[in-house]
PDB file of N, CA and C in Angstrom:
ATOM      1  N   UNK A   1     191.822  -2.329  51.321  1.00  0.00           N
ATOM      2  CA  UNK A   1     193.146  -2.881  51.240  1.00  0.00           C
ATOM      3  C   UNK A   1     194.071  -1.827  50.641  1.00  0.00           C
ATOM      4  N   UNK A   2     195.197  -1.623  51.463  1.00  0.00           N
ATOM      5  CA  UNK A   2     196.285  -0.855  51.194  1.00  0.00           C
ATOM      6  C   UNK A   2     197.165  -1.578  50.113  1.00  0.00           C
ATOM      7  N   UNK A   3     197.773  -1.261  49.359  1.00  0.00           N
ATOM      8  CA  UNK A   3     199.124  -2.048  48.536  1.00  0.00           C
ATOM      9  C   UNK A   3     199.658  -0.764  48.331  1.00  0.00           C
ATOM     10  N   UNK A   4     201.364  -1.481  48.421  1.00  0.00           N
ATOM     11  CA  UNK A   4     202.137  -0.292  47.834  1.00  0.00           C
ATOM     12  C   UNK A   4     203.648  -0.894  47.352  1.00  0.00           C
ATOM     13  N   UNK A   5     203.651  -0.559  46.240  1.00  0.00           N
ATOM     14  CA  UNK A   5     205.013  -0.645  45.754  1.00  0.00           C
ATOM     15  C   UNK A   5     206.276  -0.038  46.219  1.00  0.00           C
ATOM     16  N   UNK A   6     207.196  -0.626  46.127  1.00  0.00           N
ATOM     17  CA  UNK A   6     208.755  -0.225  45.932  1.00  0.00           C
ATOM     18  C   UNK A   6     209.820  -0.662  45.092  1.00  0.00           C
ATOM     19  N   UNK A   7     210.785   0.263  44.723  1.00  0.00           N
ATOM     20  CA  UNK A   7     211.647  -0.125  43.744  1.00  0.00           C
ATOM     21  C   UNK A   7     212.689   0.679  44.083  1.00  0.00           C
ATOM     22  N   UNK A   8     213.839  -0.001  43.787  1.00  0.00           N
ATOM     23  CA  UNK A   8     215.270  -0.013  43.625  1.00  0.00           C
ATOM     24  C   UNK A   8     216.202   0.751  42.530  1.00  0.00           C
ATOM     25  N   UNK A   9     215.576   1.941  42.918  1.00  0.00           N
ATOM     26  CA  UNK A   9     215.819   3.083  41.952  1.00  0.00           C
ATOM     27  C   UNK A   9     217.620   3.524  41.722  1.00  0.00           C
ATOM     28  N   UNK A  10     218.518   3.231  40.613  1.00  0.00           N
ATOM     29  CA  UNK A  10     218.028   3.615  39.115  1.00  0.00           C
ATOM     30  C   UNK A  10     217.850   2.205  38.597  1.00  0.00           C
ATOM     31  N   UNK A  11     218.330   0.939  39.658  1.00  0.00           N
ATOM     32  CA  UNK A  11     217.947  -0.404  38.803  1.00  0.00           C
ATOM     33  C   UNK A  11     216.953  -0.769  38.424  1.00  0.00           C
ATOM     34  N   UNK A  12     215.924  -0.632  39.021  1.00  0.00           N
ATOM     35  CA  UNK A  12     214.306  -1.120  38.865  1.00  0.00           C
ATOM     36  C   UNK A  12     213.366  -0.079  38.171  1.00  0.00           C
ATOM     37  N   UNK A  13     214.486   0.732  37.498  1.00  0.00           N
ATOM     38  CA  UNK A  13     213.664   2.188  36.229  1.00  0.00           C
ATOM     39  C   UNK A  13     212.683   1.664  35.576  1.00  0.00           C
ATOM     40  N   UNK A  14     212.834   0.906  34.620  1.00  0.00           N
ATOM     41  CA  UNK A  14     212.083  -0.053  33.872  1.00  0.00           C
ATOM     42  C   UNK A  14     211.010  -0.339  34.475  1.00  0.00           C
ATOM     43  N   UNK A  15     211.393  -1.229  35.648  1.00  0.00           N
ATOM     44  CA  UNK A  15     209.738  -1.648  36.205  1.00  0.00           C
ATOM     45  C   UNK A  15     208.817  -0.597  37.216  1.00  0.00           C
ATOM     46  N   UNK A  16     209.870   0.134  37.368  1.00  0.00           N
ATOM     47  CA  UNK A  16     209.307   1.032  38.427  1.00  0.00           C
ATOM     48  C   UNK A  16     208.065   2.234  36.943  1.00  0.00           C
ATOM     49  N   UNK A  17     208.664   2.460  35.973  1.00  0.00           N
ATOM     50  CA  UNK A  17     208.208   2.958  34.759  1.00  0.00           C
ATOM     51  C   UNK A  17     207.028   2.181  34.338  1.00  0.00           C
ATOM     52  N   UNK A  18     206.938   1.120  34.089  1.00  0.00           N
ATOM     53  CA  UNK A  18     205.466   0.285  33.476  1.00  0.00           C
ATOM     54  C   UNK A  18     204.350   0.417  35.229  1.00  0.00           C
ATOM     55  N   UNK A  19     205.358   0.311  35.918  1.00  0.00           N
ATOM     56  CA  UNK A  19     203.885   0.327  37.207  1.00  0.00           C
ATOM     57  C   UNK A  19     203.219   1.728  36.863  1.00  0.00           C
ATOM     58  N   UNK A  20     203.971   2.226  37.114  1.00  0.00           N
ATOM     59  CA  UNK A  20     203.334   3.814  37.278  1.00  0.00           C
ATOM     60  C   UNK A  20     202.701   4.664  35.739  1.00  0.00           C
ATOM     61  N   UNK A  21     202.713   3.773  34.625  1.00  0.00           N
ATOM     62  CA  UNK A  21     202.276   4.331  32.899  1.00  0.00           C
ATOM     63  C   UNK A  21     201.333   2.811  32.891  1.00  0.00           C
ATOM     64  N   UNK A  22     200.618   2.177  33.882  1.00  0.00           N
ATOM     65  CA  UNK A  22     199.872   1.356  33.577  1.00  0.00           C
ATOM     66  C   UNK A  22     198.392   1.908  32.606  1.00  0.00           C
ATOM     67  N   UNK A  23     197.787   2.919  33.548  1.00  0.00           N
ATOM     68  CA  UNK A  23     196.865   3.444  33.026  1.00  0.00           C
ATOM     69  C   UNK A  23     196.871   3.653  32.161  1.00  0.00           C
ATOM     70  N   UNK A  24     197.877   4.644  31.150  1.00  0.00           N
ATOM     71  CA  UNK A  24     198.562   5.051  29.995  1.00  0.00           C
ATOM     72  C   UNK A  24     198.121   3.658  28.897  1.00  0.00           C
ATOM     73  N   UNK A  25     198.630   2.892  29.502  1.00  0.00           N
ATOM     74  CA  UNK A  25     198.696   1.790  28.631  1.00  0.00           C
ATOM     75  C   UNK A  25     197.702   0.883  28.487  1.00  0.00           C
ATOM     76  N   UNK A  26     196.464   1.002  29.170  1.00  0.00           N
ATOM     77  CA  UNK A  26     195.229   0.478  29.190  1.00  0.00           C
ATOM     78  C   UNK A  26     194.675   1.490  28.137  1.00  0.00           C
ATOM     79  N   UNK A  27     194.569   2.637  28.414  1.00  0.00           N
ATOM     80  CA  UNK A  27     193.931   3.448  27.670  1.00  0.00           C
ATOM     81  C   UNK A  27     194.336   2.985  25.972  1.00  0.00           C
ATOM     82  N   UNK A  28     195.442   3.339  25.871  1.00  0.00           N
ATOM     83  CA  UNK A  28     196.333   3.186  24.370  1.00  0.00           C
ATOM     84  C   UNK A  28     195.869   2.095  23.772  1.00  0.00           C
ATOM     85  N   UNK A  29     196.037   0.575  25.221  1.00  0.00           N
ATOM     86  CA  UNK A  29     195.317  -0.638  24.391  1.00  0.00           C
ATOM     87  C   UNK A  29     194.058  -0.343  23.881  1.00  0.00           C
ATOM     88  N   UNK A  30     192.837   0.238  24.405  1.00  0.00           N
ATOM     89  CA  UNK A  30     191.820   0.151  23.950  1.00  0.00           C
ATOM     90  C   UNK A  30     191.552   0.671  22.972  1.00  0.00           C
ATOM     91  N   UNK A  31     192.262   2.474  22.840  1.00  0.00           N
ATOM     92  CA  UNK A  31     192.085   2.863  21.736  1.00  0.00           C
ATOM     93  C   UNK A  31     192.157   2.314  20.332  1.00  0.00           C
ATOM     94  N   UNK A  32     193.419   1.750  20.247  1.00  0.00           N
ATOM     95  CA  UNK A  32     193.891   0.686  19.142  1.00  0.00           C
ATOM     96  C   UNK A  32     192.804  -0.198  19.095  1.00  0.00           C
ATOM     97  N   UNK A  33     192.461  -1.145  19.684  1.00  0.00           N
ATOM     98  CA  UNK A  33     191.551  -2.105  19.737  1.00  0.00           C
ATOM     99  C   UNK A  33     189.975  -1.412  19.041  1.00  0.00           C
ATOM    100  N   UNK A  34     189.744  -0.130  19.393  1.00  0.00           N
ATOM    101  CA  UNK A  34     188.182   0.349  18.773  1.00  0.00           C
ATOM    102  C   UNK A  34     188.951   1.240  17.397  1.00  0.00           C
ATOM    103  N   UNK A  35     189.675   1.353  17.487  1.00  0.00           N
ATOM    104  CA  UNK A  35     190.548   1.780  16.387  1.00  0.00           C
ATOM    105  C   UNK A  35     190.437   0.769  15.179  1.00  0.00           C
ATOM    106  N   UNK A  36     190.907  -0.474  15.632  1.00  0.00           N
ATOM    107  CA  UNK A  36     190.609  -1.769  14.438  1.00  0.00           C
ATOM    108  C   UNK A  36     189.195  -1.721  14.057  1.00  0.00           C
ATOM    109  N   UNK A  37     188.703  -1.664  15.233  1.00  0.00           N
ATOM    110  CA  UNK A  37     186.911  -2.057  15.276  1.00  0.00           C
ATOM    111  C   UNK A  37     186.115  -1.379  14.329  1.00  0.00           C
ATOM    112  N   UNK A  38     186.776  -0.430  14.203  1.00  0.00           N
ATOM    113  CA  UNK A  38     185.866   1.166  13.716  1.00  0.00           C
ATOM    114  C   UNK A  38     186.475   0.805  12.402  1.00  0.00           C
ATOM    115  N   UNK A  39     187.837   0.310  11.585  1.00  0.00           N
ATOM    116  CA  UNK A  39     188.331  -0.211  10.677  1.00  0.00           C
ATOM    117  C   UNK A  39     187.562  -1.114   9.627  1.00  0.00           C
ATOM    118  N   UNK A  40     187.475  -2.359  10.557  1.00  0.00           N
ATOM    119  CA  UNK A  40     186.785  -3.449  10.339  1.00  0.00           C
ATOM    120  C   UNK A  40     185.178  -3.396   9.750  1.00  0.00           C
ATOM    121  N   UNK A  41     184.273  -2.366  10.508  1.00  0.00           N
ATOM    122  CA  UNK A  41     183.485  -2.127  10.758  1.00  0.00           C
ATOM    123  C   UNK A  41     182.850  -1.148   9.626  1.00  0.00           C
ATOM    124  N   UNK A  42     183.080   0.262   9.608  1.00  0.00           N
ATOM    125  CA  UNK A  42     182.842   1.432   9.052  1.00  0.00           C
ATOM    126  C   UNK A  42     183.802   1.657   7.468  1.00  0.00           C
ATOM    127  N   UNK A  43     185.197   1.340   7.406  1.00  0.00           N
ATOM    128  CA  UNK A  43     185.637   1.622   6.198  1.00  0.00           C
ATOM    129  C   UNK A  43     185.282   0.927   4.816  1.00  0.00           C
ATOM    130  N   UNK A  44     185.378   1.025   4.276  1.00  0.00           N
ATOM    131  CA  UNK A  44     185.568   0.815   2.745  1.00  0.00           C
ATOM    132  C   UNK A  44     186.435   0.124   2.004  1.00  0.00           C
ATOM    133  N   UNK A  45     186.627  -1.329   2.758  1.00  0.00           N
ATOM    134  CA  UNK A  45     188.129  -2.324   2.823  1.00  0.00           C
ATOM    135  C   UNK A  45     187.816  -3.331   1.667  1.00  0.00           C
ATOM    136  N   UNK A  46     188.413  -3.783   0.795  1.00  0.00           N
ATOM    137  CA  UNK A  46     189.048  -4.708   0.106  1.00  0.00           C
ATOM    138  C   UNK A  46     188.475  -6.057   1.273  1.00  0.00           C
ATOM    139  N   UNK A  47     187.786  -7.231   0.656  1.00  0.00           N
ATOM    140  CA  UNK A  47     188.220  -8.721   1.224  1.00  0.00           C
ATOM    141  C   UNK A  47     189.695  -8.830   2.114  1.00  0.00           C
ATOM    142  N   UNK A  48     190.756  -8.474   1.266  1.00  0.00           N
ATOM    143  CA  UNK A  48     191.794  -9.098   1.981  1.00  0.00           C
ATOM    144  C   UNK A  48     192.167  -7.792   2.927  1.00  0.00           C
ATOM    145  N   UNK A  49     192.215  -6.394   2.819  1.00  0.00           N
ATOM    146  CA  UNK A  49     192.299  -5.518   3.692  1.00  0.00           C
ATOM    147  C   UNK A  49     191.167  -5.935   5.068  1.00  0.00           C
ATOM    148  N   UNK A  50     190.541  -6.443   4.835  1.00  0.00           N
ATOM    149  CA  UNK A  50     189.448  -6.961   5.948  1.00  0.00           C
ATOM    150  C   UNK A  50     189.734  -8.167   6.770  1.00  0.00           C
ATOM    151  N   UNK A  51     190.375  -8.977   6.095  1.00  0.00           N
ATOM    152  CA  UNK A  51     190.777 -10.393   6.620  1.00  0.00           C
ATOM    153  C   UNK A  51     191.990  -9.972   7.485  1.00  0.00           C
ATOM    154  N   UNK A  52     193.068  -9.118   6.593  1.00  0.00           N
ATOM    155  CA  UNK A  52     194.237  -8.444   7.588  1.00  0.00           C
ATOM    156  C   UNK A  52     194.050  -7.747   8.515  1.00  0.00           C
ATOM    157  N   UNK A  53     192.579  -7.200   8.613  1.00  0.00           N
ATOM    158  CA  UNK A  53     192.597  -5.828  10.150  1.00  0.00           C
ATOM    159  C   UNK A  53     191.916  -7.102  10.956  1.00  0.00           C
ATOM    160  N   UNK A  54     191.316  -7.806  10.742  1.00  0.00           N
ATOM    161  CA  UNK A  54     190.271  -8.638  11.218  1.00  0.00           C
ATOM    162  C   UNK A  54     191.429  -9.620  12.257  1.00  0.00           C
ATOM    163  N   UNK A  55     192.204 -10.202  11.320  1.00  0.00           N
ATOM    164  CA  UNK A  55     193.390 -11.298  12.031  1.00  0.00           C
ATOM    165  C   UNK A  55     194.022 -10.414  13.043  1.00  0.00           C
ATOM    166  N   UNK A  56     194.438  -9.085  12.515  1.00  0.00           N
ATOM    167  CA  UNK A  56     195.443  -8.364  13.637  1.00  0.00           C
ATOM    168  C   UNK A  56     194.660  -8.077  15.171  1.00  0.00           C
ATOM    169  N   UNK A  57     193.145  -7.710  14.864  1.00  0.00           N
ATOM    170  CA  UNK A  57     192.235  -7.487  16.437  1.00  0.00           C
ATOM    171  C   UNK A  57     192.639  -9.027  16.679  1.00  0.00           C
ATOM    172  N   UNK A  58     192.012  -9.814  16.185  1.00  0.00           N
ATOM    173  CA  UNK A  58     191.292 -11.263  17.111  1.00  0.00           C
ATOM    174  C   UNK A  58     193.151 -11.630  17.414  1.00  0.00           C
ATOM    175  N   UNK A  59     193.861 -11.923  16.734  1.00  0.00           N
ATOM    176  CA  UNK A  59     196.000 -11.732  17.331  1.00  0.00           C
ATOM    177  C   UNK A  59     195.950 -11.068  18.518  1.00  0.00           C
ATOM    178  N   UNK A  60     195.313  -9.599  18.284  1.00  0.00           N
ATOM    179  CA  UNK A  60     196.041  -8.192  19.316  1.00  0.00           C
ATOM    180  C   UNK A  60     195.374  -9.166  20.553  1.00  0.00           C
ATOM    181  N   UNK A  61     194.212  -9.369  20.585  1.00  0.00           N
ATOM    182  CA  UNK A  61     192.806  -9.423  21.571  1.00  0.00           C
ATOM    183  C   UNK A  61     193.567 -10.932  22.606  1.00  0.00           C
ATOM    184  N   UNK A  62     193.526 -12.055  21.918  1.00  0.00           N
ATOM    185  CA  UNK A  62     194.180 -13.061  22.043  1.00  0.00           C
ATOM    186  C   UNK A  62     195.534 -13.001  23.008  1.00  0.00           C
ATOM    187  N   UNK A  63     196.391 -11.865  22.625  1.00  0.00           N
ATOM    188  CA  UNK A  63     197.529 -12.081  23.390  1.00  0.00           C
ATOM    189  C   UNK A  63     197.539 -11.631  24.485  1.00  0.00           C
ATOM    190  N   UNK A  64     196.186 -10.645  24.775  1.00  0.00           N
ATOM    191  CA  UNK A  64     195.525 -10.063  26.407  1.00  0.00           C
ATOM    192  C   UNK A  64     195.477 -11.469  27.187  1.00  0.00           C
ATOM    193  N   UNK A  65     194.093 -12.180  26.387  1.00  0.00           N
ATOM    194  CA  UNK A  65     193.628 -13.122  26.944  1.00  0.00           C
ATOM    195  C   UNK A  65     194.489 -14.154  27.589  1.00  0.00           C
ATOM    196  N   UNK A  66     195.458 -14.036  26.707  1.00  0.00           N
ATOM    197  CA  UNK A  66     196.080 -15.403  27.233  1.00  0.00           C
ATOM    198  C   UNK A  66     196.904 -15.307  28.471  1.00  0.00           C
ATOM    199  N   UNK A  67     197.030 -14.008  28.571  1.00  0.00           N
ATOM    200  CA  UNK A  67     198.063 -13.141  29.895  1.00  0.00           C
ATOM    201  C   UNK A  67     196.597 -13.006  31.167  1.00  0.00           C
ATOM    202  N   UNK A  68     195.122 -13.371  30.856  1.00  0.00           N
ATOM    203  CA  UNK A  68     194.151 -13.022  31.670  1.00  0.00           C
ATOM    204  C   UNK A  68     193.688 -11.383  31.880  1.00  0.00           C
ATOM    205  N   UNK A  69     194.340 -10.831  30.603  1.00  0.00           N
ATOM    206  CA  UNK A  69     194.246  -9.402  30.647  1.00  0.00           C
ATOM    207  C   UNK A  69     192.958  -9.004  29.714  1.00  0.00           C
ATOM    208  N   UNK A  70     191.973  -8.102  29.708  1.00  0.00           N
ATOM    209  CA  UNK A  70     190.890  -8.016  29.096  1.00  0.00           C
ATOM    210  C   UNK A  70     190.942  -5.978  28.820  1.00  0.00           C
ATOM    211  N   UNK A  71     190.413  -5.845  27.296  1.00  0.00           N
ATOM    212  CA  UNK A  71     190.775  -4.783  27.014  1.00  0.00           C
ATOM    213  C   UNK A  71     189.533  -3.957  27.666  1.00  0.00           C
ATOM    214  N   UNK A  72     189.567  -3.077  28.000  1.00  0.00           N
ATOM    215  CA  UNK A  72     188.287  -2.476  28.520  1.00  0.00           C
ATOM    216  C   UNK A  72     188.651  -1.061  28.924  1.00  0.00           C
ATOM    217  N   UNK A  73     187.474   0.141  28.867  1.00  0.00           N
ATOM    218  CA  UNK A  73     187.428   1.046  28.926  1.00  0.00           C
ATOM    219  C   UNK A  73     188.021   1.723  30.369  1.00  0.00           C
TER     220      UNK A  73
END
């Protein structure tokens, strides 16, 4: 299957910009996401420094899900 976009260039900058920095932005999500992980996980956190990185993944993770978006490599 072929697909192909078009846009209405300089109006559709914006969207024509997130199609084409998708990848960009998968990547970035994940990093952040093993970024917390490695946080959560490996540092040397305080109870409540732990409860705060802990709420911000399962928040970050959550607002994928709910869009049907899943963070992945």
């Amino acid at each position: 299957m072929k697909v192909e976009l078009s846009f209405n260039l300089p109006e559709e900058e914006e969207d024509f910009r997130a199609a084409i920095n998708g990848q960009k932005l998968r990547s970035i999500t994940y990093d952040f996401d093993q970024w917390l992980r490695n946080q959560i996980k490996y540092e040397d956190l305080t109870d409540e420094e732990y409860q705060t990185l802990q709420k911000c993944r399962d928040q970050f993770r959550a607002m994928f899900y709910d869009e049907d978006l899943f963070i992945v490599q």
